[in-house]
C-alpha atoms as a PDB file:
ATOM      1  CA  UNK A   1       0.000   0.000   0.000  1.00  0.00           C
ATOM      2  CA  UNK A   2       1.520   3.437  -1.031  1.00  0.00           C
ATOM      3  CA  UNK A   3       1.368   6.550   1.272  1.00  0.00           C
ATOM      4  CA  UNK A   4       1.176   9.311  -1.949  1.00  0.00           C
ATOM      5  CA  UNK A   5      -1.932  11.148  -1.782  1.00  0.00           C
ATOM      6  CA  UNK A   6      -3.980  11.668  -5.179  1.00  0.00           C
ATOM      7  CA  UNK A   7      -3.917  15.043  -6.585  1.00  0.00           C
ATOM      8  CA  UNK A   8      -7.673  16.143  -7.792  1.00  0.00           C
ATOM      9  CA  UNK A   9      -9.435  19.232  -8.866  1.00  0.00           C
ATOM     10  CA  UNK A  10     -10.413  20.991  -6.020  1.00  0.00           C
ATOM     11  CA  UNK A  11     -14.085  22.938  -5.962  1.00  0.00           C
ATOM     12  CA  UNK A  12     -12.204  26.177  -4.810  1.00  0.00           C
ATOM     13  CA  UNK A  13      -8.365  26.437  -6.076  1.00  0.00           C
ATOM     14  CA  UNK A  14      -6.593  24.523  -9.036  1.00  0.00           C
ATOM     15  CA  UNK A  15      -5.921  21.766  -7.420  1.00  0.00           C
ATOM     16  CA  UNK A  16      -5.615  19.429  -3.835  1.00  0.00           C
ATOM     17  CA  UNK A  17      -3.185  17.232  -3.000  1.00  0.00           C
ATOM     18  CA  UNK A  18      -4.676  14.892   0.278  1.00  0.00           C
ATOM     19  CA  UNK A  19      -6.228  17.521   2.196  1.00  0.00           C
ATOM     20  CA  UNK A  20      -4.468  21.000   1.115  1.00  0.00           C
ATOM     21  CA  UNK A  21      -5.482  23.203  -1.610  1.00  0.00           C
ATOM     22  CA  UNK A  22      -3.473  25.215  -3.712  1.00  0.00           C
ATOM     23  CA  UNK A  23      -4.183  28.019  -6.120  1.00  0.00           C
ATOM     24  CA  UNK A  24      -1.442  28.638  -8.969  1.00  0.00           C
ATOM     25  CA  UNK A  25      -0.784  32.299  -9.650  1.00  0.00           C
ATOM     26  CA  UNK A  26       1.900  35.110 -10.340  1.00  0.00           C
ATOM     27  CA  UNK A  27       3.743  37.004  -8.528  1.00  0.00           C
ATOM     28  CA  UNK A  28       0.900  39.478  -7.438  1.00  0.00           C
ATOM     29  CA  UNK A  29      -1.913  36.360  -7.122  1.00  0.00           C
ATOM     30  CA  UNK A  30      -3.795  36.949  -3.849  1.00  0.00           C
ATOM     31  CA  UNK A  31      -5.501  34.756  -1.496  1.00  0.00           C
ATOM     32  CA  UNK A  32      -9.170  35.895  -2.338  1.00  0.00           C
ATOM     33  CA  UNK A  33     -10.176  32.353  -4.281  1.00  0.00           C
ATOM     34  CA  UNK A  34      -8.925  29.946  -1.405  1.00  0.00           C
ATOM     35  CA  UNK A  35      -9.491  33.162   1.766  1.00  0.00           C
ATOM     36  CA  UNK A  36     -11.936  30.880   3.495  1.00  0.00           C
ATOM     37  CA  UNK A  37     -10.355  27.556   3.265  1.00  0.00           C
ATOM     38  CA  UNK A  38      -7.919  25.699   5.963  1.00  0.00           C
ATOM     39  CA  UNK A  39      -5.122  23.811   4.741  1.00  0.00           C
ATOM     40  CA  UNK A  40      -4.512  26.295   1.063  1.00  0.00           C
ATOM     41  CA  UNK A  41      -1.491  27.885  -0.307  1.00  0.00           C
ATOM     42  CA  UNK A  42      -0.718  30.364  -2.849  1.00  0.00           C
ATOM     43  CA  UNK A  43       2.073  29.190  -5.043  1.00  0.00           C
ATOM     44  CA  UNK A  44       3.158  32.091  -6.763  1.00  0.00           C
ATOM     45  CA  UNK A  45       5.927  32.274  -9.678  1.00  0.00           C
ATOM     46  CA  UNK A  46       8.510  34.714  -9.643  1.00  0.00           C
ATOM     47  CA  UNK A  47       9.232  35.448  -5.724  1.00  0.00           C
ATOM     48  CA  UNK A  48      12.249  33.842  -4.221  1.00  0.00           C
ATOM     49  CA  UNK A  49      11.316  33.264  -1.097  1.00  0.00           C
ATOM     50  CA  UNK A  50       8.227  32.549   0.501  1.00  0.00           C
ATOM     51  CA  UNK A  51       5.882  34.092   3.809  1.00  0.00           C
ATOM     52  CA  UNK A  52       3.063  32.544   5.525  1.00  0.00           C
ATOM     53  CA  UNK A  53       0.849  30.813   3.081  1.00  0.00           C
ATOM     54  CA  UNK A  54       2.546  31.816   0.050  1.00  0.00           C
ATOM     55  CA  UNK A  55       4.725  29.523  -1.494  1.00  0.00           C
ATOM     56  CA  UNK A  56       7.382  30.039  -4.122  1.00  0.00           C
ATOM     57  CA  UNK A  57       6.509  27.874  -7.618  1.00  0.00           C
ATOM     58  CA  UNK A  58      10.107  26.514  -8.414  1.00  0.00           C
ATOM     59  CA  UNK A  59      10.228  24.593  -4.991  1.00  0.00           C
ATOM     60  CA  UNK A  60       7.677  22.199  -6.685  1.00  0.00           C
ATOM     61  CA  UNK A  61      10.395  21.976  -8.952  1.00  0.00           C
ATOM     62  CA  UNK A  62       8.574  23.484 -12.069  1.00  0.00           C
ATOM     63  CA  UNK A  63      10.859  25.657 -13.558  1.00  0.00           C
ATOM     64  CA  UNK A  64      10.866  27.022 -16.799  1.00  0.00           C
END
């Protein structure tokens, strides 16, 4: 039995991965789609570093 959690479409956000959400955006992309919901990031292209919530893209390893 493997411990990797499914990732799905999530109702609010682009996508979930177990139970945490997480909304793809730009630099600038705000939390207003995912404000509400426990457990969601912002991963946002083109900062270097993250704070709070917000999560730099290219630590997922999807760089361009």
């Amino acid at each position: 039995m493997s411990d990797v959690a499914d990732v799905v479409l999530a109702p609010q956000g682009d996508y979930m991965v177990g139970k945490y959400t997480f909304e793809v955006g730009g630099k600038n992309k705000k939390f207003n789609q995912i404000k509400d919901l426990p457990d969601s990031f912002v991963v946002a292209d083109n900062i270097e570093i993250g704070h709070k919530n917000k999560i730099p893209l290219w630590l997922f390893g999807m760089l361009y």
